[in-house]
C-alpha atoms as a PDB file:
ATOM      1  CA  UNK A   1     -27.655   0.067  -2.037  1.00  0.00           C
ATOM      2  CA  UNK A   2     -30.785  -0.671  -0.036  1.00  0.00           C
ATOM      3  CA  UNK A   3     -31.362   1.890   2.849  1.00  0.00           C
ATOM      4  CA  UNK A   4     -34.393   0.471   3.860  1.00  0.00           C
ATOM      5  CA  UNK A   5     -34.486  -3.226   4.459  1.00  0.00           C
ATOM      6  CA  UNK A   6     -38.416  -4.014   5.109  1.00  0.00           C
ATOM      7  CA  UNK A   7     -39.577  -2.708   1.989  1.00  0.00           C
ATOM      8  CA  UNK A   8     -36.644  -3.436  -0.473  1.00  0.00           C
ATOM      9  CA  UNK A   9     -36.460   0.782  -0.896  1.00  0.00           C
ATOM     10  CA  UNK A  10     -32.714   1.565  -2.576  1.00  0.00           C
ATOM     11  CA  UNK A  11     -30.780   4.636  -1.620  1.00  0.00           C
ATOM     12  CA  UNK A  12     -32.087   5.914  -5.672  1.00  0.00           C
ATOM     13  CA  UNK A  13     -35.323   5.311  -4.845  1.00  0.00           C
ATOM     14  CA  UNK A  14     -35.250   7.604  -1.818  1.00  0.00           C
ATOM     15  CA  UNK A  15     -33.047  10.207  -3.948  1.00  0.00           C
ATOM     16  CA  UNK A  16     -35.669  10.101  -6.627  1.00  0.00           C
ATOM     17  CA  UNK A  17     -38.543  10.965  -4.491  1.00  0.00           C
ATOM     18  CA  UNK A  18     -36.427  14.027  -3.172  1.00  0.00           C
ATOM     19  CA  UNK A  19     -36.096  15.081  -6.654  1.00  0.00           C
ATOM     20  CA  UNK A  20     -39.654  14.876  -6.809  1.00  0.00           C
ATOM     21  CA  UNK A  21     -40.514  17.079  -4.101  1.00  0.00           C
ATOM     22  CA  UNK A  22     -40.010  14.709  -0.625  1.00  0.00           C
ATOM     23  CA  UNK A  23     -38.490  17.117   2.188  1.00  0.00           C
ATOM     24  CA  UNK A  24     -38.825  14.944   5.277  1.00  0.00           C
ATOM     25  CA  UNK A  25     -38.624  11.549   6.154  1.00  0.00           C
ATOM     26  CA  UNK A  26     -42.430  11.689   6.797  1.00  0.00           C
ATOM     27  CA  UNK A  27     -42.814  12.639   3.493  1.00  0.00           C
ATOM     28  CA  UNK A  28     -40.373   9.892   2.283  1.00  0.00           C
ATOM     29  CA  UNK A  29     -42.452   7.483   4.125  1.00  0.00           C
ATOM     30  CA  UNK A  30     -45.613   8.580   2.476  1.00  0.00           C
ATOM     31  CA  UNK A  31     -44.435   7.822  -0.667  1.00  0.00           C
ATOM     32  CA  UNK A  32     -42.495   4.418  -0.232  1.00  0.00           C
ATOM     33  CA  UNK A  33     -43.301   3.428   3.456  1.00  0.00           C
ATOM     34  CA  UNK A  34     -39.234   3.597   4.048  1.00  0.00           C
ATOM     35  CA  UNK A  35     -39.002   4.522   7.682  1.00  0.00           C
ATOM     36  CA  UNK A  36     -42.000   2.803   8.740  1.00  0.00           C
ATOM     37  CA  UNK A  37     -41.766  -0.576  10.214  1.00  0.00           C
ATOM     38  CA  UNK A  38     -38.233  -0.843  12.080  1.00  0.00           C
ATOM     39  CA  UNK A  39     -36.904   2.885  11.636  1.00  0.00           C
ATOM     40  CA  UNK A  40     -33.392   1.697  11.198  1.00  0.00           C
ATOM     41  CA  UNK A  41     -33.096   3.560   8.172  1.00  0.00           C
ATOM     42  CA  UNK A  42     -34.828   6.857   9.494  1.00  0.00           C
ATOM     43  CA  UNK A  43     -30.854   8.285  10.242  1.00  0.00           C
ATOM     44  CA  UNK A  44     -30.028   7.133   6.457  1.00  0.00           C
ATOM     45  CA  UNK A  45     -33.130   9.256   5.216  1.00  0.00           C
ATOM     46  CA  UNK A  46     -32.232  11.909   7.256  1.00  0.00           C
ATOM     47  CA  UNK A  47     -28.992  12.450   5.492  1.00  0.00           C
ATOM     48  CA  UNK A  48     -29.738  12.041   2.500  1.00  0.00           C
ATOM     49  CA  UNK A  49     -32.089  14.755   3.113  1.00  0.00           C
ATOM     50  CA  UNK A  50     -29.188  16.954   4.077  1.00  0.00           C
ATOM     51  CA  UNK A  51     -30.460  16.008   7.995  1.00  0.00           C
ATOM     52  CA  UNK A  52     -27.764  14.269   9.372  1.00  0.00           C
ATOM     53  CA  UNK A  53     -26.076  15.992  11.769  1.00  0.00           C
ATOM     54  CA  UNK A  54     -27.836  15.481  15.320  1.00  0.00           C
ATOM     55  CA  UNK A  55     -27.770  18.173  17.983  1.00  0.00           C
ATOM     56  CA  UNK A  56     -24.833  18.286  20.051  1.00  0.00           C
ATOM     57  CA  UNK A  57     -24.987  16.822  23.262  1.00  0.00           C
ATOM     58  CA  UNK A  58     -22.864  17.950  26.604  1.00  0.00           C
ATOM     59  CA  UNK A  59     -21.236  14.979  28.648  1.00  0.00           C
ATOM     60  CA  UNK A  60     -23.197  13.618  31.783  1.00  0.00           C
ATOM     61  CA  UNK A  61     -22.451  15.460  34.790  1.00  0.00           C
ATOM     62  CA  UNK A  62     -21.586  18.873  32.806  1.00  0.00           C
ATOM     63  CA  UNK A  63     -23.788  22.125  31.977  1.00  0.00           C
ATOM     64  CA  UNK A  64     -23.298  24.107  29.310  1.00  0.00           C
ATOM     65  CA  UNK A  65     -21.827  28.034  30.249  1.00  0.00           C
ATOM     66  CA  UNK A  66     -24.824  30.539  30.697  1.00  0.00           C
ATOM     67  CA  UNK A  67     -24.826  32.995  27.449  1.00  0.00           C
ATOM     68  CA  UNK A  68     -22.901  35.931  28.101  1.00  0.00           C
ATOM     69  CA  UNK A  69     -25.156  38.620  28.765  1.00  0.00           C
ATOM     70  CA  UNK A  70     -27.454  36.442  30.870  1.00  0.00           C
ATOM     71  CA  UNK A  71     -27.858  35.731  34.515  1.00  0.00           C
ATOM     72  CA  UNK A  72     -27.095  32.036  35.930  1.00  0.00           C
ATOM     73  CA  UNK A  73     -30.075  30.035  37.030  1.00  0.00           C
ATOM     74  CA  UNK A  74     -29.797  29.736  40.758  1.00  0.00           C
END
């Protein structure tokens, strides 16, 4: 399966280089330019790197509770 389109770079490909030492997309990209011209795949590299999950993000119009323990902003 092809995770990155521009440069034909398969899904082993990109495993193989992690195998090999790649830790970060940047580092992916270094050694197979996968991430660089669109960045579609850049989420795809990400988990396969173990980097998928994305911070998680509070709905517009609501802030997140002050730690307990600490003062509200005023």
């Amino acid at each position: 399966m092809y995770v990155c389109s521009c440069f034909g770079v398969t899904e082993e490909q990109v495993k193989q280089h992690v195998e090999n030492g790649a830790c970060s997309p940047r580092q992916i990209a270094s050694a197979c330019k996968a991430g660089t011209d669109c960045g579609s795949c850049v989420r795809r590299i990400q988990a396969l790197l173990g980097r998928g999950a994305l911070p998680r993000r509070e709905p517009a119009g609501r802030t997140p509770a002050a730690p307990a323990g600490l003062p509200e902003a005023a």
